[in-house]
N, C-alpha and C. Protein backbone atom coordinates (compact mmCIF):
# COMPACT_ATOMS: atom_id res chain seq x y z
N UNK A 1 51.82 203.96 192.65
CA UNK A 1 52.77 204.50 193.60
C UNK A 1 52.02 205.25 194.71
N UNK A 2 52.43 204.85 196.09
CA UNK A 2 51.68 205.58 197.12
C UNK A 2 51.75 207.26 197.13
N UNK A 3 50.87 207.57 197.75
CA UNK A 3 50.40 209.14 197.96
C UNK A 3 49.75 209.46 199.16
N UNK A 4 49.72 208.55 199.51
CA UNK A 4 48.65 208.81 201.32
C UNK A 4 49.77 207.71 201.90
N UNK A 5 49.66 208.41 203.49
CA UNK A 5 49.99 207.26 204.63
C UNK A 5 49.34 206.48 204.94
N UNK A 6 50.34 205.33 205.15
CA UNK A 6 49.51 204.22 205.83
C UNK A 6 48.87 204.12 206.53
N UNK A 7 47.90 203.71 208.02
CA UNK A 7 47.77 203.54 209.29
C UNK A 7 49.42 203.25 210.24
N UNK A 8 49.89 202.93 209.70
CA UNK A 8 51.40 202.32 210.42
C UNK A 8 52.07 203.67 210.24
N UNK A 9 52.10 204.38 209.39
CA UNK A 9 53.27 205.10 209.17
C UNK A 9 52.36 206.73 210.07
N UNK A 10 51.27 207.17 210.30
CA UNK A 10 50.63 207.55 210.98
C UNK A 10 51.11 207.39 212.42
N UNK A 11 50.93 206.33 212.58
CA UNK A 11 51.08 205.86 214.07
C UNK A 11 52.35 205.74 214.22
N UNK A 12 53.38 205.70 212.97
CA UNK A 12 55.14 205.66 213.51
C UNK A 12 55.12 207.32 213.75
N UNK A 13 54.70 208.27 213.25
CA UNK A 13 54.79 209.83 212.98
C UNK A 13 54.47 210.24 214.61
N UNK A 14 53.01 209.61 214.84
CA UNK A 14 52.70 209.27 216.62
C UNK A 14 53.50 209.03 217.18
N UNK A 15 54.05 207.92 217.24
CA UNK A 15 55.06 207.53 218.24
C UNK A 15 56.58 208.15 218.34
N UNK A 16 56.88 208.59 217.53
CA UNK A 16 58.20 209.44 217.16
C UNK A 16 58.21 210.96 217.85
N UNK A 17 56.74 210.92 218.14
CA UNK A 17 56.86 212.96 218.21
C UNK A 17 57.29 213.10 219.57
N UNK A 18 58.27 214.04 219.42
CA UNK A 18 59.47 214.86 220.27
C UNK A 18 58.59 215.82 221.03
N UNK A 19 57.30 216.19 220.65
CA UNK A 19 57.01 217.26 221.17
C UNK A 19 57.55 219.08 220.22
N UNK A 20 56.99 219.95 219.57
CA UNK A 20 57.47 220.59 219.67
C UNK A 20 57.45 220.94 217.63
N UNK A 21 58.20 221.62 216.84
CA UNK A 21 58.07 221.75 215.54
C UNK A 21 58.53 220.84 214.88
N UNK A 22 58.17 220.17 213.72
CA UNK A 22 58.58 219.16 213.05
C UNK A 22 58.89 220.22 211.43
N UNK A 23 59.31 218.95 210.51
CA UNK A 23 59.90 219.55 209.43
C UNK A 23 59.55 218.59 208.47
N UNK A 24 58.98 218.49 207.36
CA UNK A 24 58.41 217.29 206.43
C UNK A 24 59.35 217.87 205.29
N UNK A 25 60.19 216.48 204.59
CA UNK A 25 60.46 216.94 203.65
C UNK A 25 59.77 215.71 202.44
N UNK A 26 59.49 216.89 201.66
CA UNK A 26 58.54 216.40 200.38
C UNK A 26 59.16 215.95 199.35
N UNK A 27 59.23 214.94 198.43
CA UNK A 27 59.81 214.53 197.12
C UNK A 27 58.45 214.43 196.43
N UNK A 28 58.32 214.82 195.57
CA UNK A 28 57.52 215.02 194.50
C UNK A 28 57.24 214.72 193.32
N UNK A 29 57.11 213.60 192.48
CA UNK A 29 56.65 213.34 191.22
C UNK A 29 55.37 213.73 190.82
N UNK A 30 55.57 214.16 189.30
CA UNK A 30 53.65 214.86 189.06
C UNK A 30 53.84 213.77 187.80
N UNK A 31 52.42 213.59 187.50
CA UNK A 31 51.69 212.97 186.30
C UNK A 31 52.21 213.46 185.17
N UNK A 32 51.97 213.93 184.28
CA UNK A 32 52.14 213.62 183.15
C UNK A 32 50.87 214.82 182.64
N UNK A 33 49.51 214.29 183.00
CA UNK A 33 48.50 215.30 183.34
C UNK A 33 47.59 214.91 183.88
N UNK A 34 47.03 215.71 184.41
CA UNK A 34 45.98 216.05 185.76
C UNK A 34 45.06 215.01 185.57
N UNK A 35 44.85 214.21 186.53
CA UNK A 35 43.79 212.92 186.79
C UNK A 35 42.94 213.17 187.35
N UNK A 36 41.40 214.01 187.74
CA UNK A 36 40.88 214.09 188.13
C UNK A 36 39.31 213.14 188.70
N UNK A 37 39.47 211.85 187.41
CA UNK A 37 38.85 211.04 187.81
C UNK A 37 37.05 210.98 187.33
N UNK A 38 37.09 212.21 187.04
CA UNK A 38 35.63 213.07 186.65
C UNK A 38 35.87 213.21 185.33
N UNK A 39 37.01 213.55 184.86
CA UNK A 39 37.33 214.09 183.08
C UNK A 39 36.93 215.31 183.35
N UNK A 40 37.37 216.03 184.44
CA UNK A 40 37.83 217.67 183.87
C UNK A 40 38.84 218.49 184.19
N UNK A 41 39.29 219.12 183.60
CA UNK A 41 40.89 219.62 183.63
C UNK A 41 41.73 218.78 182.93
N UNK A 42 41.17 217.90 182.34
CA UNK A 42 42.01 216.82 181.41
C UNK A 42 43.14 217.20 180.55
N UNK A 43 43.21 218.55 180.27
CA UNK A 43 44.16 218.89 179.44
C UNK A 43 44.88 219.83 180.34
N UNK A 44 45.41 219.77 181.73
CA UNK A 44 46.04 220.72 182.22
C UNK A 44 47.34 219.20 182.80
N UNK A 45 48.42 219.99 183.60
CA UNK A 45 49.45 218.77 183.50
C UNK A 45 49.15 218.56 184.93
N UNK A 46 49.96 217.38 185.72
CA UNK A 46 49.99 217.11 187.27
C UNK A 46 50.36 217.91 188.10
N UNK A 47 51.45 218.85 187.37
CA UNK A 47 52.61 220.10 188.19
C UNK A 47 51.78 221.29 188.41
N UNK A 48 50.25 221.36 186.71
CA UNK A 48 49.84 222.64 186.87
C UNK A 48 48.38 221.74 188.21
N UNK A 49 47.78 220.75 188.35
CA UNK A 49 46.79 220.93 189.36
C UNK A 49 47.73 220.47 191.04
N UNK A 50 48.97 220.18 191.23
CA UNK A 50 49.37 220.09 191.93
C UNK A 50 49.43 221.79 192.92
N UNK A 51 49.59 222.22 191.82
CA UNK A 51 49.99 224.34 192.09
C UNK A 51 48.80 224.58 192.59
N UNK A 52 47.95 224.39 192.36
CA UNK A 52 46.05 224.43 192.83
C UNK A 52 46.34 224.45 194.08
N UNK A 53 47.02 223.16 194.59
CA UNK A 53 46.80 222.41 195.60
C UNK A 53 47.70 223.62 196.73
N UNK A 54 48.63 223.56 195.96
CA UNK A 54 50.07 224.25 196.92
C UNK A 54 49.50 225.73 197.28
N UNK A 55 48.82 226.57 196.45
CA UNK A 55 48.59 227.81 196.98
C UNK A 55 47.80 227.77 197.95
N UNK A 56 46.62 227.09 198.14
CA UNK A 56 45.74 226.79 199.13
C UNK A 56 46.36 226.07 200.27
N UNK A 57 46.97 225.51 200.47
CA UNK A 57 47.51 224.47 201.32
C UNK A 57 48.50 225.32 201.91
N UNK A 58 49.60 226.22 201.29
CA UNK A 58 50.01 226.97 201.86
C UNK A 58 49.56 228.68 203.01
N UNK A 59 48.16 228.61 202.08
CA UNK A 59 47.74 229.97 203.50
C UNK A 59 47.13 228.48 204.54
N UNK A 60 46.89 227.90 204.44
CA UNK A 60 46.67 226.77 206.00
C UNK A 60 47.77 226.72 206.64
N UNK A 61 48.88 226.11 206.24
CA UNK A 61 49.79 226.20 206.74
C UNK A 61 50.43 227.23 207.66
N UNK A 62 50.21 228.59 206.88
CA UNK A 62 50.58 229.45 207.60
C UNK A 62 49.92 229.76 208.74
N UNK A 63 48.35 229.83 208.47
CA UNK A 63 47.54 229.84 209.32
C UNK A 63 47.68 229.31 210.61
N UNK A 64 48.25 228.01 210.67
CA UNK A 64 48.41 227.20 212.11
C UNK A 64 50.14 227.30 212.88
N UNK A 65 50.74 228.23 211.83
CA UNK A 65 51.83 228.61 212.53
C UNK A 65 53.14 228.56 212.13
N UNK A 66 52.89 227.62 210.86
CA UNK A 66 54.00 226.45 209.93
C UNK A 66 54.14 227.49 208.69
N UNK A 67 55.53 227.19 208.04
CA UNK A 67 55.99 227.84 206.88
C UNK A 67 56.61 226.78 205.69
N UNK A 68 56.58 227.24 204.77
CA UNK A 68 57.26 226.55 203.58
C UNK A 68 59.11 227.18 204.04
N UNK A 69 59.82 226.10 204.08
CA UNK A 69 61.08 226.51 204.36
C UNK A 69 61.57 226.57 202.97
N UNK A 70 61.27 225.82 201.98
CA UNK A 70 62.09 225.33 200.96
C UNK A 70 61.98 224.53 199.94
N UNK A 71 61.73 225.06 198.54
CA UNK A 71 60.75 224.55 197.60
C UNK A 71 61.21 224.93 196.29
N UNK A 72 61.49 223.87 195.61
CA UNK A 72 62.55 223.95 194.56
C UNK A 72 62.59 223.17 193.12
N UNK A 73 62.49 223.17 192.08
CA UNK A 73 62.19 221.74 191.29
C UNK A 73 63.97 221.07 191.02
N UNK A 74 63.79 219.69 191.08
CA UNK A 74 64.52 219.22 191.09
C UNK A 74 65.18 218.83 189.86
N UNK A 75 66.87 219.25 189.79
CA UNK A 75 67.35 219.27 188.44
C UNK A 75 68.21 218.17 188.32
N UNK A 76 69.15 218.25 189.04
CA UNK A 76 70.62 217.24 188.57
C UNK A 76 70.62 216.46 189.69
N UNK A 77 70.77 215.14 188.96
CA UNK A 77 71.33 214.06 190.11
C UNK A 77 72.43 213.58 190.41
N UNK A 78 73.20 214.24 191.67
CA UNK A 78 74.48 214.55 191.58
C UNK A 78 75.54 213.21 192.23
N UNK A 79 74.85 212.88 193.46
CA UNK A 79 75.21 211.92 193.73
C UNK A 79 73.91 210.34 193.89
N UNK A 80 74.52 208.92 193.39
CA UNK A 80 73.24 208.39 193.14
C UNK A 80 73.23 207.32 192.18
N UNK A 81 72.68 206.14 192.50
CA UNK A 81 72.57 205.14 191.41
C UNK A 81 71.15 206.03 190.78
N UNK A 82 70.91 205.70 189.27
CA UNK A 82 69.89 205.80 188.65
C UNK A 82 69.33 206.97 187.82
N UNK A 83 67.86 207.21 187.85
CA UNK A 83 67.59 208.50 187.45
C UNK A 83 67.00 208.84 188.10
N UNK A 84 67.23 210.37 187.88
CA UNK A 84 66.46 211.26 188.65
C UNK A 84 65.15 211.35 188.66
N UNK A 85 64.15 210.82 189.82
CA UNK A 85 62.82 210.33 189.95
C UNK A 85 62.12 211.69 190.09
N UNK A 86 62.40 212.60 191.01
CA UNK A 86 62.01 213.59 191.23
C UNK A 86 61.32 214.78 190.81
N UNK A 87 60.29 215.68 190.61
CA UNK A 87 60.49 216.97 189.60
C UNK A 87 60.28 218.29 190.87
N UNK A 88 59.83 218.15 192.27
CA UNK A 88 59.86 219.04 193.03
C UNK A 88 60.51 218.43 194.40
N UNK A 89 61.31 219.00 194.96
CA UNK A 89 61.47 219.00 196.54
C UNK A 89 61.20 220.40 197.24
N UNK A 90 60.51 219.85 198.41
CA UNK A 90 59.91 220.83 199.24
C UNK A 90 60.27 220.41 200.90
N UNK A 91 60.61 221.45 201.89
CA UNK A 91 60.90 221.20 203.05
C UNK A 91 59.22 222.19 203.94
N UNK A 92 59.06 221.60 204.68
CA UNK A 92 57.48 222.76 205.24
C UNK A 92 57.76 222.20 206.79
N UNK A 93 57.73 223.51 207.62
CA UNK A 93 57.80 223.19 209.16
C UNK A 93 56.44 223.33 209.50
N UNK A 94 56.09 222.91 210.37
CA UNK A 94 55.07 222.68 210.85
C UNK A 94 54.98 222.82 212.53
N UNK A 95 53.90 223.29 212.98
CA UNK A 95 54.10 223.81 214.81
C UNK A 95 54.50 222.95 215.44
N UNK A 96 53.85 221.16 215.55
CA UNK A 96 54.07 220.25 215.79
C UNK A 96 53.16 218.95 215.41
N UNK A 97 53.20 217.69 215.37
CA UNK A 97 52.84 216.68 215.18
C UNK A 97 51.62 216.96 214.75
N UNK A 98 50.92 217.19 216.26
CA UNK A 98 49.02 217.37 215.87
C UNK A 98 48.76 218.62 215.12
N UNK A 99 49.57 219.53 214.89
CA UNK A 99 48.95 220.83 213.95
C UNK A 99 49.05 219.89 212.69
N UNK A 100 50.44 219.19 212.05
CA UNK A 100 50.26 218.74 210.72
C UNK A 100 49.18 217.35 210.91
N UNK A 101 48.69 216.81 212.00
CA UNK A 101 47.54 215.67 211.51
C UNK A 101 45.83 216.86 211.43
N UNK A 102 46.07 217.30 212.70
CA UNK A 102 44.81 218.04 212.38
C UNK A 102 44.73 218.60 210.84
N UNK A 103 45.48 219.58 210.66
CA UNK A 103 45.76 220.19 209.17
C UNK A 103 45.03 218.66 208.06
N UNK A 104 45.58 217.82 207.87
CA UNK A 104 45.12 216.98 207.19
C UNK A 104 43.80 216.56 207.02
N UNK A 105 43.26 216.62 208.20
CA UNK A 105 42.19 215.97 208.90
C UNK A 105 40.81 217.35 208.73
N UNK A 106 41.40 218.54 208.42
CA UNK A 106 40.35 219.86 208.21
C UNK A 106 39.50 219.46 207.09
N UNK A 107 38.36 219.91 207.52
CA UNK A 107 37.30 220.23 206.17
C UNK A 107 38.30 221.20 205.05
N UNK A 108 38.94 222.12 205.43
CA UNK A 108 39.42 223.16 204.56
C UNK A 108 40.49 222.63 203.83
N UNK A 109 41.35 221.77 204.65
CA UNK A 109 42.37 220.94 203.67
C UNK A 109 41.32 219.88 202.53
N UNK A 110 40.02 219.44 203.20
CA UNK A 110 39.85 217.98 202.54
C UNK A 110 39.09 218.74 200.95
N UNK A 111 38.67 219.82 200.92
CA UNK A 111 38.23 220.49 200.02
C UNK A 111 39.26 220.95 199.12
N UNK A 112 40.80 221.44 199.16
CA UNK A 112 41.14 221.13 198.41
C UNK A 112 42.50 219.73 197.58
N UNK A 113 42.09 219.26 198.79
CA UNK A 113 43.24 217.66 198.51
C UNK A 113 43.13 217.34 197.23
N UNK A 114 41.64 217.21 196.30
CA UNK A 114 41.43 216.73 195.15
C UNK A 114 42.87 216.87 194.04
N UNK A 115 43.02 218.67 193.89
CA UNK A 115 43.97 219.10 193.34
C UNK A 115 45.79 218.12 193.77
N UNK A 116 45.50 217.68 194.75
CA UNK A 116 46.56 216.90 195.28
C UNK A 116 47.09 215.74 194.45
N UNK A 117 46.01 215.14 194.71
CA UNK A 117 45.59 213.64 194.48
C UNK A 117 45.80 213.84 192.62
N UNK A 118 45.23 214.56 192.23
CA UNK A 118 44.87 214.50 190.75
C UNK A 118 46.13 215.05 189.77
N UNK A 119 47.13 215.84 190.98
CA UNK A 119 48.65 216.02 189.91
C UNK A 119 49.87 214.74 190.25
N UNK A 120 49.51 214.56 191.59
CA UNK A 120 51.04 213.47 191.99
C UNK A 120 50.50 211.91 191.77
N UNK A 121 51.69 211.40 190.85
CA UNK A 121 51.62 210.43 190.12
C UNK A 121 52.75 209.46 191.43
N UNK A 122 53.59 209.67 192.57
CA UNK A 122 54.32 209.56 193.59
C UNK A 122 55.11 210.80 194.63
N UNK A 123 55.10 210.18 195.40
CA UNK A 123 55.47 211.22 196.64
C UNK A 123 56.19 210.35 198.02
N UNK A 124 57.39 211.06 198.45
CA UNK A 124 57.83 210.65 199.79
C UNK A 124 57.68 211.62 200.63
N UNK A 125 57.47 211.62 202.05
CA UNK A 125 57.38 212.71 202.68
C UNK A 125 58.05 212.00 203.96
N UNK A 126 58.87 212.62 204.29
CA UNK A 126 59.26 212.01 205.47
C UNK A 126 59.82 213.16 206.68
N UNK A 127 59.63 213.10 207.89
CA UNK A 127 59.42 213.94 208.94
C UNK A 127 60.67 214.01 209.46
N UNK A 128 61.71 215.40 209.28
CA UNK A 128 62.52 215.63 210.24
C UNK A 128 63.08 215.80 211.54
């Protein structure tokens, strides 16, 4: 299940920008437990190295101007074919377009992405 953008979906995020603050909202599935790829942290879960990820990622965020609006784990599926895929939704504003690519694109983000990568088992993120 994807976890990174495409080149296309990059360049749709490009071509879409209004200019001005954007709003990503996050759907979130975690592992089961932490994949690190190395075999360490093997016994911690996806939700606990995902949290790694989120505390760090959040003073950046703030840093460039952007806030966590809204961050919640996801319980009941109220309206909806199926089951509930989900275990976090998160809303995060951001200054605009190039603050959230730069942000991505930092040494300081790429140092701790690992924690990213190694709890989410799927993810949608799509730009308000």
């Amino acid at each position: 299940m994807p976890t990174q953008p495409t080149k296309e979906q990059i360049n749709a995020l490009l071509e879409n920008d209004k200019g001005g603050p954007i709003r990503m909202l996050n759907l979130l599935k975690f592992r089961e437990f932490a994949d690190y790829g190395d075999g360490n942290d093997t016994g911690i879960s996806g939700a606990e190295a995902y949290q790694r990820y989120a505390v760090e990622v959040i003073k950046i965020i703030r840093k460039l101007g952007g806030d966590v609006v809204f961050g919640g784990q996801a319980n009941t599926l109220v309206i909806g074919d199926g089951e509930l895929e989900w275990d976090l939704v998160s809303i995060v504003e951001y200054p605009s377009v190039a603050a959230f690519i730069g942000m991505t694109g930092s040494e300081e983000y790429q140092k701790i992405h690992v924690h990213r990568d190694a709890g989410l088992e799927h993810q949608l993120l799509v730009e308000c």
